[in-house]
Protein backbone atom coordinates (compact mmCIF):
# COMPACT_ATOMS: atom_id res chain seq x y z
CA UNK A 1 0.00 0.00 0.00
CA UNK A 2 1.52 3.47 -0.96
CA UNK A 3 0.79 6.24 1.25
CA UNK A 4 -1.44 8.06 -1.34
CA UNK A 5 -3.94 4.89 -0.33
CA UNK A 6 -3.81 5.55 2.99
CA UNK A 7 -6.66 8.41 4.48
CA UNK A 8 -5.21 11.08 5.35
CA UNK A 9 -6.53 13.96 8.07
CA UNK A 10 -7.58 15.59 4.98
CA UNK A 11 -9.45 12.76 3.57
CA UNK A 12 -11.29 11.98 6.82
CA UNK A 13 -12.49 15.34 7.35
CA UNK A 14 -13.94 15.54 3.55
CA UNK A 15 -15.83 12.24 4.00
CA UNK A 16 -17.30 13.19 7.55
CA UNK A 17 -17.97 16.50 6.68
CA UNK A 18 -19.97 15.23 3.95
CA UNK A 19 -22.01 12.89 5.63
CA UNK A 20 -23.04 14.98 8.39
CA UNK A 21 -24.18 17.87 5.62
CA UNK A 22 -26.99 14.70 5.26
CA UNK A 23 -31.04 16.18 5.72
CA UNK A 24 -32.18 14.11 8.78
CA UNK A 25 -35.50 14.44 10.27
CA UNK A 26 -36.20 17.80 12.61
CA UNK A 27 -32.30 17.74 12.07
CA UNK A 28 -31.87 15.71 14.81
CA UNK A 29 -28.29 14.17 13.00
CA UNK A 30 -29.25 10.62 14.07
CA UNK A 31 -25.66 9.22 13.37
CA UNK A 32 -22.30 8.66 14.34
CA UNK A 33 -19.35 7.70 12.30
CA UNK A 34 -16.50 6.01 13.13
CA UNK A 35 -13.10 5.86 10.63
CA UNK A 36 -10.32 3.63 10.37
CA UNK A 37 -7.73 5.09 8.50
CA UNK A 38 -5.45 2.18 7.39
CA UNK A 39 -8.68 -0.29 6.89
CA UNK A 40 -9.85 2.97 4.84
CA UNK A 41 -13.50 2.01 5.89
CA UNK A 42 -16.19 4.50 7.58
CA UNK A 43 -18.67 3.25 9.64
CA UNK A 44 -21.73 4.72 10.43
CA UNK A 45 -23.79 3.92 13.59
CA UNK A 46 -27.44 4.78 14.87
CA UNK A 47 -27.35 7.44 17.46
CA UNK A 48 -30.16 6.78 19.62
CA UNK A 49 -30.37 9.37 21.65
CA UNK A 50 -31.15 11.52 18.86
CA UNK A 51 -33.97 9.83 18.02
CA UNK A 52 -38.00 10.10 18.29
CA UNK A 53 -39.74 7.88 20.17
CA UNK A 54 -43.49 8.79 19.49
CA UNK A 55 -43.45 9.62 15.88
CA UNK A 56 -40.47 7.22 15.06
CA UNK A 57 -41.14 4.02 17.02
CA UNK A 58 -39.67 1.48 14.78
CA UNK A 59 -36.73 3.89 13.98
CA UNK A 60 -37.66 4.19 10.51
CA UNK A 61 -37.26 7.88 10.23
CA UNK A 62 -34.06 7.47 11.89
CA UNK A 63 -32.65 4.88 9.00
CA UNK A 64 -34.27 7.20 6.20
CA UNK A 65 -31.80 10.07 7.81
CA UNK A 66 -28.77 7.58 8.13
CA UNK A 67 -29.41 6.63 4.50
CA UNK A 68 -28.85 9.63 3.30
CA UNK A 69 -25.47 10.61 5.24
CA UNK A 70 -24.49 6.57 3.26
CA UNK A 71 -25.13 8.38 0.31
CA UNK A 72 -23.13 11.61 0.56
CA UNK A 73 -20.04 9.36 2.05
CA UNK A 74 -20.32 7.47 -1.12
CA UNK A 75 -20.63 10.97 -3.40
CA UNK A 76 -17.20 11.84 -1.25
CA UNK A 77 -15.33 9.08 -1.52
CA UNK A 78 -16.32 9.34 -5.54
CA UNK A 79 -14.75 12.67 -5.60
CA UNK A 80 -11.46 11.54 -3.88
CA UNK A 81 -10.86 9.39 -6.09
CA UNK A 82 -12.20 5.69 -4.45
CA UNK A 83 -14.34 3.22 -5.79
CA UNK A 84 -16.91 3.22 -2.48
CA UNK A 85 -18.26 -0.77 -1.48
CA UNK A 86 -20.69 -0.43 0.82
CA UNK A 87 -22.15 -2.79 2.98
CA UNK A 88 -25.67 -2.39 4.77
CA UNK A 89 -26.75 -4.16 8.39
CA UNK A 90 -27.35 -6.31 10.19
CA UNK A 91 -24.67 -6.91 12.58
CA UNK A 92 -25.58 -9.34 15.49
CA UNK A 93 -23.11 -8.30 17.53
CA UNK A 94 -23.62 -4.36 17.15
CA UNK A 95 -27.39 -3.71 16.87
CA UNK A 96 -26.20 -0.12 16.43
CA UNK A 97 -24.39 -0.73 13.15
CA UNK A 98 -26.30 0.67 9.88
CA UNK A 99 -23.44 0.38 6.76
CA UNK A 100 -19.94 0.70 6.46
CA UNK A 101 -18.22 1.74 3.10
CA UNK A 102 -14.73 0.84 2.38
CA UNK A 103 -12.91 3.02 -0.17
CA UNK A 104 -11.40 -0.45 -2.08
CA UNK A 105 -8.73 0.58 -4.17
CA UNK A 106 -6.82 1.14 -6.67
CA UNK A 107 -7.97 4.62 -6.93
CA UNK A 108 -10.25 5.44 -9.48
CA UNK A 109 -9.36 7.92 -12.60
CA UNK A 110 -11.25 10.12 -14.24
CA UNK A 111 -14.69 11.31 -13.55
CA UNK A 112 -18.05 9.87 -13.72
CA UNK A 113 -20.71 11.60 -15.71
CA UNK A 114 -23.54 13.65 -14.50
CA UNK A 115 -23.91 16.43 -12.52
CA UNK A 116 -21.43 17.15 -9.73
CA UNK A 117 -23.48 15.82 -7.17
CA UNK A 118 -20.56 16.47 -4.45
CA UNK A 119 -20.44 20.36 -4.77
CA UNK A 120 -24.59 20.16 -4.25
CA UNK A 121 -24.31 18.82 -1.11
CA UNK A 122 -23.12 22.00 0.68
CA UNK A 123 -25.91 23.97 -0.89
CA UNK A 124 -28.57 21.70 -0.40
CA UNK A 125 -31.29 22.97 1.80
CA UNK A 126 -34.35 22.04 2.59
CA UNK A 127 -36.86 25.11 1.52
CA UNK A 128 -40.39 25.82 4.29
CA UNK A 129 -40.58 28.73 1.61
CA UNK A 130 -43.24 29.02 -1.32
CA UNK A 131 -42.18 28.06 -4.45
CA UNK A 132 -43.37 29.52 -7.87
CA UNK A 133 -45.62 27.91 -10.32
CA UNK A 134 -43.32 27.65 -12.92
CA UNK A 135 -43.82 23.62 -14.45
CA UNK A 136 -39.99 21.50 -13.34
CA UNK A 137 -39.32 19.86 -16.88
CA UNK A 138 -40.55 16.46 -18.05
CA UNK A 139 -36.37 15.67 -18.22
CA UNK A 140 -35.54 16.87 -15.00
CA UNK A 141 -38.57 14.40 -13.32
CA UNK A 142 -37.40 11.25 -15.75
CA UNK A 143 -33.84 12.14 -13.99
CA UNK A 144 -35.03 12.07 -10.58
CA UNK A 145 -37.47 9.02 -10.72
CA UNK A 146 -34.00 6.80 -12.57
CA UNK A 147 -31.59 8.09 -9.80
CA UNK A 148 -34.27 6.43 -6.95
CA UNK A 149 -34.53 3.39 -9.19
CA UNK A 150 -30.60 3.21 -9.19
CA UNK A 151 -31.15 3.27 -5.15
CA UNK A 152 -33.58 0.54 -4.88
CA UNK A 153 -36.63 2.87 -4.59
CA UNK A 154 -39.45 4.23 -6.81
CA UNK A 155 -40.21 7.92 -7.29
CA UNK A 156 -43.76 7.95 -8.51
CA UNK A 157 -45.11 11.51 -9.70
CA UNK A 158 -48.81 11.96 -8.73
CA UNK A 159 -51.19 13.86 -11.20
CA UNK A 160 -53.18 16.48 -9.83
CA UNK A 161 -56.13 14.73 -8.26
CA UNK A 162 -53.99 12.19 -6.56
CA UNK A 163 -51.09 15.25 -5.26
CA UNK A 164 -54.89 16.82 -3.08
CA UNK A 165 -55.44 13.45 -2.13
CA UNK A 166 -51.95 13.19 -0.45
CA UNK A 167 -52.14 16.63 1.00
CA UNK A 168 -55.58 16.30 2.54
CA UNK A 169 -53.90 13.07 4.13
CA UNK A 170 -50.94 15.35 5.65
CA UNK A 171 -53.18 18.06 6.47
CA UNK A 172 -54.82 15.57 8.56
CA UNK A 173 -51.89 14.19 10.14
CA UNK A 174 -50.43 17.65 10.70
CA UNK A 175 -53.79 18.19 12.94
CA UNK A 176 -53.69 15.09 14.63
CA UNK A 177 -50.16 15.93 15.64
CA UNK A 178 -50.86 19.10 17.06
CA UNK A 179 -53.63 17.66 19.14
CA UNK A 180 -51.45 15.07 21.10
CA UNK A 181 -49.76 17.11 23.95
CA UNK A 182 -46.78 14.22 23.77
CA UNK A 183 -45.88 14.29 19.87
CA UNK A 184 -46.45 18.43 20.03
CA UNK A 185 -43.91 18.40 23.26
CA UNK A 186 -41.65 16.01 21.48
CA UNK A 187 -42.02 17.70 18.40
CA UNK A 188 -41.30 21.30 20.16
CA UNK A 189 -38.23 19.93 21.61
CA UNK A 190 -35.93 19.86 18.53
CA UNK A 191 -36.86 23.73 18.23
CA UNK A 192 -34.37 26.15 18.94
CA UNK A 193 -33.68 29.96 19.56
CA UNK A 194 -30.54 30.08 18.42
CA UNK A 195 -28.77 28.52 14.60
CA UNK A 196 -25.69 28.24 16.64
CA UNK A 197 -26.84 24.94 18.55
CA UNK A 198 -25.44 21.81 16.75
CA UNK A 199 -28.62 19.86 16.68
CA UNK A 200 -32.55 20.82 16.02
CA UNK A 201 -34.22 23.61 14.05
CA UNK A 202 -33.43 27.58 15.09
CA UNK A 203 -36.64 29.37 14.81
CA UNK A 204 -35.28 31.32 11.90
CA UNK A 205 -35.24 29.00 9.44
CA UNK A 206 -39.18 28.16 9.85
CA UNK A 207 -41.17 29.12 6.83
CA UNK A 208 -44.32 31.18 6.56
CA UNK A 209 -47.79 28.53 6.90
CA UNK A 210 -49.41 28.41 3.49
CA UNK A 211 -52.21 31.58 4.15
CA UNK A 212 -54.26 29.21 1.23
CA UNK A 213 -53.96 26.34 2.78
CA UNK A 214 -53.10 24.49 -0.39
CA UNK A 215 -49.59 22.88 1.42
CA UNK A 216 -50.08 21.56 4.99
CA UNK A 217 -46.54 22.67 5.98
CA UNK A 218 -45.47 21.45 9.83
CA UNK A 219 -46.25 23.48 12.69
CA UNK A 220 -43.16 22.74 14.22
CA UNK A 221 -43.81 25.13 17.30
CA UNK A 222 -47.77 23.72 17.91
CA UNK A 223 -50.96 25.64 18.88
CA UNK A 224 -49.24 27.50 22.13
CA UNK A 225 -46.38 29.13 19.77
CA UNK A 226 -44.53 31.71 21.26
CA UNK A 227 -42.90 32.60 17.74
CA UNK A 228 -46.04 32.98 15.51
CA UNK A 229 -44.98 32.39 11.34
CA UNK A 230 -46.19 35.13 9.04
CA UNK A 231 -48.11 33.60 6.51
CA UNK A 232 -47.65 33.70 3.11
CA UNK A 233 -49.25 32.17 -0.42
CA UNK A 234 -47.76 29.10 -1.53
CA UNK A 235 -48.12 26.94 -4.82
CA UNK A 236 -51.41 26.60 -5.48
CA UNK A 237 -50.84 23.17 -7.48
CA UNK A 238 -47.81 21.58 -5.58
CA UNK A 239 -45.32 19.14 -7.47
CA UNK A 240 -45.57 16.39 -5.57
CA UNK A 241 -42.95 13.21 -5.73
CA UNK A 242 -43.77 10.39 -3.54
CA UNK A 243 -40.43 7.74 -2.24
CA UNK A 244 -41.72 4.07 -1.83
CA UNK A 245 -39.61 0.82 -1.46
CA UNK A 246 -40.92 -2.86 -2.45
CA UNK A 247 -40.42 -4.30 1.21
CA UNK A 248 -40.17 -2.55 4.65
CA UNK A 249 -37.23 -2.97 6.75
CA UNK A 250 -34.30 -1.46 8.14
CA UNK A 251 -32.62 -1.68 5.04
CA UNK A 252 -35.20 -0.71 2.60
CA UNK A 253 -35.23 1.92 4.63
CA UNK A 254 -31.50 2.93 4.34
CA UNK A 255 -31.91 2.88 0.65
CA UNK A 256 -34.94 4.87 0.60
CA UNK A 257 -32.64 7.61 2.88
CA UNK A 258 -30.38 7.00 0.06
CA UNK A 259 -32.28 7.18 -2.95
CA UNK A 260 -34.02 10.71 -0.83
CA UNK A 261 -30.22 11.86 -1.17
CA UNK A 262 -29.25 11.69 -4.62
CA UNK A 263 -32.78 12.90 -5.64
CA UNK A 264 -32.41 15.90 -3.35
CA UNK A 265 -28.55 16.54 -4.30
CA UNK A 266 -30.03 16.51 -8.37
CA UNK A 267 -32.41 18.93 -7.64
CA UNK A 268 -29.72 21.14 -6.35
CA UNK A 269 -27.62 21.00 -9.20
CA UNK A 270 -30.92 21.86 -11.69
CA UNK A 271 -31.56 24.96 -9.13
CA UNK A 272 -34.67 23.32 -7.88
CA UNK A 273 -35.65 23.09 -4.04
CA UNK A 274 -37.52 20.63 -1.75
CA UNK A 275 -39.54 20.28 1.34
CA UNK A 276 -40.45 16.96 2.97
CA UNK A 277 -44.22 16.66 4.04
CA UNK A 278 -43.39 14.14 6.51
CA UNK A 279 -46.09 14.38 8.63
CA UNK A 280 -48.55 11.27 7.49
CA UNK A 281 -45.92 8.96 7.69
CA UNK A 282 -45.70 9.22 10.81
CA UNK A 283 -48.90 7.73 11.68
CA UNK A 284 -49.44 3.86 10.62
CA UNK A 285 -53.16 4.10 8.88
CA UNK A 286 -52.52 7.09 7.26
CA UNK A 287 -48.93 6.09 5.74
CA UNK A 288 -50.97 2.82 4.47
CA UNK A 289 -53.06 5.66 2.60
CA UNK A 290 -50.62 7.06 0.97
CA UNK A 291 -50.23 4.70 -1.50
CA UNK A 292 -51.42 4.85 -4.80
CA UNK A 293 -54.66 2.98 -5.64
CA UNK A 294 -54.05 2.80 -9.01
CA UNK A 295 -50.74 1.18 -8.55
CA UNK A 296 -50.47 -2.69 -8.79
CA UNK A 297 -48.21 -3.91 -6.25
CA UNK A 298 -47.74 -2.82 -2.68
CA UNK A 299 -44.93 -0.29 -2.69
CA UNK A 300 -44.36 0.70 0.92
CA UNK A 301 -44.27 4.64 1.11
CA UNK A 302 -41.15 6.42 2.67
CA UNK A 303 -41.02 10.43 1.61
CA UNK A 304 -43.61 12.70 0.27
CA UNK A 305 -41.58 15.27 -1.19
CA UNK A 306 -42.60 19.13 -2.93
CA UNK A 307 -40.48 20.18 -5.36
CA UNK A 308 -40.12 23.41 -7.12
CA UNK A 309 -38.75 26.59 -8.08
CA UNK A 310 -37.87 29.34 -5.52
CA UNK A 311 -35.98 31.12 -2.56
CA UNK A 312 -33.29 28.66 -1.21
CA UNK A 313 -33.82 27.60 2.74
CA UNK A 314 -31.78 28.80 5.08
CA UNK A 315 -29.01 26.04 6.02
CA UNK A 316 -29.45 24.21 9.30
CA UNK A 317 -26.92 23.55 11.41
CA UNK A 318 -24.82 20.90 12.24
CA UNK A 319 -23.07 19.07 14.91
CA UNK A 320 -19.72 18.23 15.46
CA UNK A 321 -18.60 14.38 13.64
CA UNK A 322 -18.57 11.75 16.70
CA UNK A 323 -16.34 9.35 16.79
CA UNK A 324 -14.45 9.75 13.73
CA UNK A 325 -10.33 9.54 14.23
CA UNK A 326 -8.46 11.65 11.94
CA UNK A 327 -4.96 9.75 12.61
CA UNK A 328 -3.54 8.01 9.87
């Protein structure tokens, strides 16, 4: 092994940093990752603590987020040069284990084609903000629904009676949240006054609530607010995409967090934005709803996502990589 195949401070740092750029849900940064240098693997564990008991029994949400930190570790370790292998869980002997990739070398040459899906991961951002009604191109929505097939997932594009279907489903699930004291609480929890906490969501990067009514945005700060959002008129037709997986387990639902990823990162690089309307998943009968009638099979749902034009979000912030040695 020369010492160009060993990772390097340098090469650590780029690899963590970009996993932990990874969307997570109420950016609670559900993850931990541990490097070893001269194995040249990274290994990325669940970090329980950071996780949601009431809406996110099962820790499904929790995978989803992990899966996509997988994916931006195996965006970074394209861009330094490695071919990534990555292997998903189980690991008997660590229930906290999710996936370890091992940059296997020789080093790759050259670059693969495509958009440069490693420079959109700093300036991806998930957007509470209206978005405009300009149409997102037929090729831009074939691009997105073959990078979640590459994943393992499906990214099926509802037509317009089926997209107020799904958002009468999270309206609903938005109000049911709101009226259980424990979710709200649990849900207010992961809010915070100030963007220079590590973990959680600083007040200031809330959007407006939809003064239509047409996108059931979360109320991340419940019925009792103390910092009221200004409303504001959203999209009056929403593009909806909705994320499903053919089974429903821990790691269908590590490929659904990665297929999320690369979807998200390609909107970035077309100057698109996202929001995740989260909230019916979280509830078993109404995440059964949200599957397409009309679709033979039974796809399990993972992400509703909105995507348009617009304002980029403000970025979230971020906590500092855990156990992740830079020697070597």
């Amino acid at each position: 092994m020369t010492p160009t195949h060993v990772l390097n401070k340098t090469a650590v740092a780029t690899l963590v940093g970009a996993a932990g750029a990874a969307p997570s849900i109420h950016n609670t940064q559900p993850w931990r990752f541990d490097v070893d240098p001269q194995a040249r693997t990274v290994e990325v564990h669940a970090a329980w603590e950071r996780s949601l008991p009431l809406a996110d029994p099962r820790g499904r949400a929790l995978h989803l987020s992990a899966g996509t930190a997988v994916f931006n570790l195996l965006v970074a370790a394209g861009r330094l040069g490695w071919e990534p292998v990555l292997h998903l869980l189980p690991r008997s002997s660590d229930p906290g284990f999710l996936a370890d990739v091992r940059l296997a070398g020789p080093p790759l040459t050259g670059r693969r084609p495509g958009p440069d899906l490693y420079q959109a991961i700093a300036r991806r951002h998930s957007s509470r903000l209206p978005f405009t009604d300009r149409p997102v191109p037929a090729a831009v929505l074939d691009e997105l629904t073959r990078a979640a097939h590459a994943e393992g997932a499906e990214l099926t594009l509802p037509g317009a009676a089926e997209s107020a279907r799904l958002l009468e489903l999270t309206a609903d699930a938005e109000l049911r949240r709101t009226a259980d004291r424990a979710r709200l609480h649990e849900t207010r929890a992961w809010l915070r006054d100030s963007d220079r906490e590590p973990y959680g969501i600083p007040y200031s990067a809330l959007g407006p609530r939809d003064a239509g009514a047409h996108v059931p945005m979360r109320d991340f700060s419940g019925l009792d607010r103390a910092h009221r959002e200004p409303t504001a008129a959203f999209e009056e037709h929403p593009q909806l995409a909705l994320l499903s997986t053919r089974d429903d387990g821990p790691a269908d639902w590590l490929r659904a967090g990665q297929a999320l990823e690369h979807v998200l990162l390609l909107l970035t690089c077309h100057g698109l934005r996202a929001s995740m309307l989260y909230q019916a998943l979280e509830w078993h009968d109404l995440r059964w709803l949200l599957r397409d009638p009309l679709t033979p099979g039974q796809a399990q749902p993972q992400m509703l996502l909105r995507i348009g034009y617009g304002p980029q979000g403000p970025p979230t912030p971020r906590g500092t990589p855990q156990d992740a040695p830079t020697e070597g």
